[in-house]
Every structure is written in structure tokens, then in C-alpha cells.
Protein backbone atom coordinates (compact mmCIF):
# COMPACT_ATOMS: atom_id res chain seq x y z
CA UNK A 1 -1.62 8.25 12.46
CA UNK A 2 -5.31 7.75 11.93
CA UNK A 3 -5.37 8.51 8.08
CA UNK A 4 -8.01 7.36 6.67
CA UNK A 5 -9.13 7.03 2.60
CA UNK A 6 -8.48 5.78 -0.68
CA UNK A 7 -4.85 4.81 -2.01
CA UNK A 8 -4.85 6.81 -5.23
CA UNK A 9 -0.80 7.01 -6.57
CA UNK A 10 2.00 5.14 -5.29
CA UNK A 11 5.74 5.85 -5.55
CA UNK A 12 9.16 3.18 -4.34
CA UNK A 13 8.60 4.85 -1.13
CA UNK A 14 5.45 6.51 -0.30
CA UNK A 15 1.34 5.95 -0.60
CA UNK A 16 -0.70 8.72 -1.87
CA UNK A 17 -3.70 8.97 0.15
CA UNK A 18 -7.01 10.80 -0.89
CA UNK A 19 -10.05 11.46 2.11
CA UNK A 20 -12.20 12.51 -0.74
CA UNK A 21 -10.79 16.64 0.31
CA UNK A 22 -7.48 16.73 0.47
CA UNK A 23 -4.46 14.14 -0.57
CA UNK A 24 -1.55 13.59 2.01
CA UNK A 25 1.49 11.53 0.95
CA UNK A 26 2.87 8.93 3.74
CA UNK A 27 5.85 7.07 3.90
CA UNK A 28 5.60 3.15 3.24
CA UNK A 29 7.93 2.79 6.17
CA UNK A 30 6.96 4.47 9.03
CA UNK A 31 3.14 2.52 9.42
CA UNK A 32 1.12 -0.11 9.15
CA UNK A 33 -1.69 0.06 6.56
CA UNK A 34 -4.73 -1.39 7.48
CA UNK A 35 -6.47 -2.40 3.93
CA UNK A 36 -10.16 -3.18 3.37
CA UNK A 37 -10.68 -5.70 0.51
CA UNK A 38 -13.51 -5.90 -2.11
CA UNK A 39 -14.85 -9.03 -0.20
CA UNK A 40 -14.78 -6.71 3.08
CA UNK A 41 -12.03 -8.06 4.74
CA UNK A 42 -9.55 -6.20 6.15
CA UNK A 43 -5.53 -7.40 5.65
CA UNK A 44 -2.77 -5.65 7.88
CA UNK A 45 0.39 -4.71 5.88
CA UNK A 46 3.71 -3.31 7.21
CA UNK A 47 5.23 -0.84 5.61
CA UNK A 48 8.39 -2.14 4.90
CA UNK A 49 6.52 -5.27 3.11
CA UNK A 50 5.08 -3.16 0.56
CA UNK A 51 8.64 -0.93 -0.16
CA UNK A 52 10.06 -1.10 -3.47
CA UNK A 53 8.28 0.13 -6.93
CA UNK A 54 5.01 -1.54 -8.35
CA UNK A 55 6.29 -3.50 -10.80
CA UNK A 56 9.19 -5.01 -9.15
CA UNK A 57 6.90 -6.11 -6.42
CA UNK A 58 4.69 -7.75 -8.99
CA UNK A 59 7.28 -9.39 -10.73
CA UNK A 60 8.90 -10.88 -6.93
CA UNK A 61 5.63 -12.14 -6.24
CA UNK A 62 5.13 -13.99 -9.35
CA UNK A 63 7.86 -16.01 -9.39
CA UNK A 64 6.94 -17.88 -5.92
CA UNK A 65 3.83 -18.86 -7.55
CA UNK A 66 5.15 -19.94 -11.05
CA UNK A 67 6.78 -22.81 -9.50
């Protein structure tokens, strides 16, 4: 789609995205995000990898590394 800008709310389903001027909501599904890092790398995600509220994620992901 060629949005480009900050990720400023999210919701189960879509990524609020801000350019600075305007905010445009996207669906999770229907792209791939392209994500710059801190460290400036960039990481690919997939939509569908990233579906699902917040804190559900965060509490899926835990639990593979609390082995």
C-alpha cells in the first residue's frame, strides 16, 4: 500500500498508523508490515502473525520462552 509512519494504537484487528498529518487505520490482515527497529534493522511481519489483542500475544509468546 505504501503507508508509511509511526504505529501509534493498536486494536485485535487493525494498526493505527500516524505520517505525522493524518492517521489511517489498516487491517493486520491484508499486509505485510515492514518494521524498523531501534538498532536500525528492519524485521518483515505478516499480518496474520501479529492478529489477536496485545496482551494475549504477549502472554503466547512468553510461555515458549519460560521453558
Amino acid at each position: 500500500m505504501g503507508i508509511e509512519g509511526k504505529v501509534i494504537d493498536e486494536t485485535k484487528n487493525m494498526l493505527m498508523i500516524s505520517d505525522g498529518v493524518k492517521k489511517k487505520w489498516i487491517q493486520k490482515y491484508a499486509a505485510v508490515y515492514c518494521f524498523s527497529l531501534p538498532d536500525k534493522s528492519t524485521v518483515e511481519v505478516r499480518g496474520e502473525e501479529i492478529l489477536g489483542r496485545p496482551v494475549k500475544r504477549l502472554k503466547k509468546s512468553s510461555k515458549r520462552f519460560i521453558k
